[in-house]
Protein backbone atom coordinates (compact mmCIF):
# COMPACT_ATOMS: atom_id res chain seq x y z
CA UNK A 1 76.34 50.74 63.69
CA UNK A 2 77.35 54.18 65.12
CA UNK A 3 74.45 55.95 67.04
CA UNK A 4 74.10 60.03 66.75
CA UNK A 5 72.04 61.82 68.61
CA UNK A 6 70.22 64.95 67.84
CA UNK A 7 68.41 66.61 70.74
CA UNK A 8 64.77 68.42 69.37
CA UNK A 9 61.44 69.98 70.26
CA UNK A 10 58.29 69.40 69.42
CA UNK A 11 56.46 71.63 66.72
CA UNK A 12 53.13 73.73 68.35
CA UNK A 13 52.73 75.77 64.90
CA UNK A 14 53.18 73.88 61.82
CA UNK A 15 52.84 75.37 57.90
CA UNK A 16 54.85 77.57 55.73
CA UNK A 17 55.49 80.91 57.73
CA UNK A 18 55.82 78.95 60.75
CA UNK A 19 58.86 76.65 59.24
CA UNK A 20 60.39 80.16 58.19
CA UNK A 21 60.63 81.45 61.20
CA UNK A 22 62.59 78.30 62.38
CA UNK A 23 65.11 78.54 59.72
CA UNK A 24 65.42 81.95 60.18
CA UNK A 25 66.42 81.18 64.01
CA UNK A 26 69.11 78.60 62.57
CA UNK A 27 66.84 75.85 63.32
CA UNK A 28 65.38 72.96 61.04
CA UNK A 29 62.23 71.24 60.88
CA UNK A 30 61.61 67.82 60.43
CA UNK A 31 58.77 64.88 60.58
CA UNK A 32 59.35 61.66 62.04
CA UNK A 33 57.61 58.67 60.47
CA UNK A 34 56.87 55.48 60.82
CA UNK A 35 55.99 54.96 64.42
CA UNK A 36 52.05 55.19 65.00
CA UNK A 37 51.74 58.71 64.10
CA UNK A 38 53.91 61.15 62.84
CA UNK A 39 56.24 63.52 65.05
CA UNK A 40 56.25 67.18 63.67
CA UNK A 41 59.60 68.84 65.56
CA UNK A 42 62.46 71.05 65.23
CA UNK A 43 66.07 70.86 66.24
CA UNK A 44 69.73 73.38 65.74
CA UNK A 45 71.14 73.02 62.22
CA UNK A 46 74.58 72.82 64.27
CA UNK A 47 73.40 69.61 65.62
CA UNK A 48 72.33 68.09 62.20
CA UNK A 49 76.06 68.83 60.55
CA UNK A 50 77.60 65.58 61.95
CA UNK A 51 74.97 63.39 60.62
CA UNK A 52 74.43 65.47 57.14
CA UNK A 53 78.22 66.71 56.12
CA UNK A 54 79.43 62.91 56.10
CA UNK A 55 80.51 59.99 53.81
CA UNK A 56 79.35 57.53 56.82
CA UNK A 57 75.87 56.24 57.96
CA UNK A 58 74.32 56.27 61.27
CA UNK A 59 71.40 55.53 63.62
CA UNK A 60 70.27 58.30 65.18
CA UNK A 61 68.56 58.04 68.53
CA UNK A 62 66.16 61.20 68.58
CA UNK A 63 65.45 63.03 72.09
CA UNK A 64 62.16 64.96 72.19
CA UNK A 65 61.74 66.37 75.37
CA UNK A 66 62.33 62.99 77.17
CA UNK A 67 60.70 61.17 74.05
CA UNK A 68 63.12 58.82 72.63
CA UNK A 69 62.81 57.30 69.15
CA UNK A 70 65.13 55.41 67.34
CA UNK A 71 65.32 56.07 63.72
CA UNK A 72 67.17 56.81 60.83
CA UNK A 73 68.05 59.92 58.23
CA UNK A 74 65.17 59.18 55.33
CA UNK A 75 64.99 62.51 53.60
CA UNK A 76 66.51 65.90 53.68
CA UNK A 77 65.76 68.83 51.91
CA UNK A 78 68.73 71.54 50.75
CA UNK A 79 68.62 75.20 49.57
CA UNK A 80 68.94 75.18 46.08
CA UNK A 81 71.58 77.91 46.38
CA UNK A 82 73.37 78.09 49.39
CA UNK A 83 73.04 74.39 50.49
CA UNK A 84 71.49 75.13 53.95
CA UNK A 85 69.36 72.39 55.04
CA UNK A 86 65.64 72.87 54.97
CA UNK A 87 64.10 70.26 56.13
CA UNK A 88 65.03 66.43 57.41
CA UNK A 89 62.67 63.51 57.20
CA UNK A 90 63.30 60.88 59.85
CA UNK A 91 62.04 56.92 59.88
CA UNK A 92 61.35 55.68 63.17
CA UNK A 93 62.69 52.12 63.22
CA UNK A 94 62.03 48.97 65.51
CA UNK A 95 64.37 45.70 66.02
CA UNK A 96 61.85 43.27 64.47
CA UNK A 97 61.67 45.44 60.79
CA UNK A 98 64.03 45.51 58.16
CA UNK A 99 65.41 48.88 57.29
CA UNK A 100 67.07 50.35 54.17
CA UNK A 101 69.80 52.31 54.11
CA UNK A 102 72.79 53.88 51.76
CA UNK A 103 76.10 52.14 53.03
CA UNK A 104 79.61 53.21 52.47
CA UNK A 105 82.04 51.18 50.94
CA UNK A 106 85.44 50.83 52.12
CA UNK A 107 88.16 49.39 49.69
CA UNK A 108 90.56 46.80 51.68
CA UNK A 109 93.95 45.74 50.51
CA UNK A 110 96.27 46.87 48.05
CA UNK A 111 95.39 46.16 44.29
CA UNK A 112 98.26 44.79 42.62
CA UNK A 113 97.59 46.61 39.41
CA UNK A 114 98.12 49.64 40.93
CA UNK A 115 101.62 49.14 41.69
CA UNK A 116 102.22 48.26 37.86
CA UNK A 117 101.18 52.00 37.57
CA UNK A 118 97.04 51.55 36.84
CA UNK A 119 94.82 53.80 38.74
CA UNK A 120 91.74 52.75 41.42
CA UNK A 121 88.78 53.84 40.35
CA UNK A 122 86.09 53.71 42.80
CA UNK A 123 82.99 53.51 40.94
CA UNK A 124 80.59 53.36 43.63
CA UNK A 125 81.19 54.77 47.03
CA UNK A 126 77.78 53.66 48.69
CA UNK A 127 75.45 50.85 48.28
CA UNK A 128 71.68 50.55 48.99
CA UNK A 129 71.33 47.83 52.09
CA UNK A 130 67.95 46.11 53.36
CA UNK A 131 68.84 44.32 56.89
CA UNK A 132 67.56 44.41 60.53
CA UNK A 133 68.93 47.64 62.76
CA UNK A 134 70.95 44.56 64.67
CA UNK A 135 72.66 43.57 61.04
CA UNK A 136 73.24 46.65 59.12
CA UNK A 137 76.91 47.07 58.82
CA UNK A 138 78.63 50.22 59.26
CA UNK A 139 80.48 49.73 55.76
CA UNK A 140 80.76 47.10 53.33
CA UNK A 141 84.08 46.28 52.54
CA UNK A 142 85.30 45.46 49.37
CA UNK A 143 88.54 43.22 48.31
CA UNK A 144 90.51 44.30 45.68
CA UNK A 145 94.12 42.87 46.77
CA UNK A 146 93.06 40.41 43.22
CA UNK A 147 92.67 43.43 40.93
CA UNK A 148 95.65 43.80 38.16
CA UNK A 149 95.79 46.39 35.62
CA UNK A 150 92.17 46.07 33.69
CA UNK A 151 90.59 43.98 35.94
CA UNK A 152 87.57 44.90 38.36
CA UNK A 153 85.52 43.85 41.12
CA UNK A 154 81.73 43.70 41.09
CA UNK A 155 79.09 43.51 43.73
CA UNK A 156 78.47 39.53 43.25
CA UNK A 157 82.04 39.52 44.32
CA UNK A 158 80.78 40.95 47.89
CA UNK A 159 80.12 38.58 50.72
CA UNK A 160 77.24 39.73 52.33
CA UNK A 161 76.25 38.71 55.68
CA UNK A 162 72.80 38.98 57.55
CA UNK A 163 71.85 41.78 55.07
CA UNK A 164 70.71 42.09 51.46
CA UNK A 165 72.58 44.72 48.74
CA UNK A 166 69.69 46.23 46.19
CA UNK A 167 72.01 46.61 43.35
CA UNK A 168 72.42 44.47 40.12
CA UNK A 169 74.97 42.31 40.70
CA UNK A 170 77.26 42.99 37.41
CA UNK A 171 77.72 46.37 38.69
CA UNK A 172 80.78 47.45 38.92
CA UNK A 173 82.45 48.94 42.38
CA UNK A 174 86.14 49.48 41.72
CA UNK A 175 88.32 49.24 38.81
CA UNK A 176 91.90 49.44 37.85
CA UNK A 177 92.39 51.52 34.80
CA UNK A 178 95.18 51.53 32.40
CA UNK A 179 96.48 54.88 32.37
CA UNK A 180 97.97 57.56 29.60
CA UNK A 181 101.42 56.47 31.08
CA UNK A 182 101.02 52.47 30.69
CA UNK A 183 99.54 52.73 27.74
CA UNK A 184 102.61 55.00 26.32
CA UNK A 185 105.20 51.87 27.88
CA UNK A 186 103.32 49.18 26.47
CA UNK A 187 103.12 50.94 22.73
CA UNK A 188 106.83 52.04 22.64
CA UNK A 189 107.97 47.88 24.12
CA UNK A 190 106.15 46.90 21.48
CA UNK A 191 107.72 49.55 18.93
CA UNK A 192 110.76 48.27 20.51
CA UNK A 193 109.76 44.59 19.49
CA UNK A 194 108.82 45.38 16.14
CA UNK A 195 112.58 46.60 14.89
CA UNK A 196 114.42 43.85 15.76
């Protein structure tokens, strides 16, 4: 999986007016947890927009002052109004532990209903994944070269290796819908049929 790296400081004053002043400096707090204590630190909101503002998922290797921890992005915390992150949570993570994490799916092929003039409807663009660091894929992709025109694909249709998908397996991921268009076609044929 892709590694991003955010560069912060540790926190000397932690509570309320003390986070404040950060943001107000363009900077976010953030905890790390899940080592053997928790890390209280800050870093740029410039740096955080790669690993926030995206579809994909990533490590994130996290440089305090020398201190390097390898985790990944467990929580963050938005402005109500004006979407400006507050606050990020971070889980440290080790080799030997399984992780979770929200994976992107990536459709592959080209479904044949489609071309009959259906339309793709991706139903879920990310699935929850428990797996080591070493096994957690960057996406999980999904075949729908089988799909026709009313026809879709599920996640027991996903081959999973070395990692586990929380999700109930009838739910559906993509789906090829019969549109306004086809449906029109297919009435007036069988108008068509019905003079004769």
């Amino acid at each position: 999986m892709k590694t991003i790296e955010i560069i912060g400081y540790r926190r000397a004053n932690l509570g309320k007016q003390a986070s404040k002043q950060l943001r107000n400096d363009a900077q976010v707090p953030g905890v790390l947890y899940g080592g053997k204590e928790q890390v209280h630190f800050y870093t740029p909101m410039a740096i955080l927009k790669d690993l926030v503002y995206t579809p994909q998922a990533y490590f994130v290797t996290l440089n305090l002052e020398g201190a390097i921890y390898n985790c990944i992005l467990q929580d963050i915390q938005f402005h109500p109004v004006n979407e400006v992150i507050l606050h990020i949570d971070l889980l440290q993570i080790f080799e030997d532990k399984q992780i979770k994490m929200d994976i992107p799916i990536v459709l592959v092929g080209d479904a044949p209903g489609v071309v009959k003039g259906g339309n793709l409807v991706h139903k879920k663009k990310k699935l929850s994944v428990v797996a080591y660091p070493k096994d957690m894929p960057d996406t999980i992709p999904v075949d729908i070269s089988g799909l026709d025109v009313g026809q879709m694909t599920r996640v027991s249709h996903i081959k999973a290796e070395n990692y586990t998908i929380l999700a109930v397996p009838g739910t559906p991921v993509a789906v090829v819908e019969t549109t306004r268009a086809l449906r029109a076609g297919a009435a007036e044929a069988e108008g068509k049929g019905k003079k004769k």
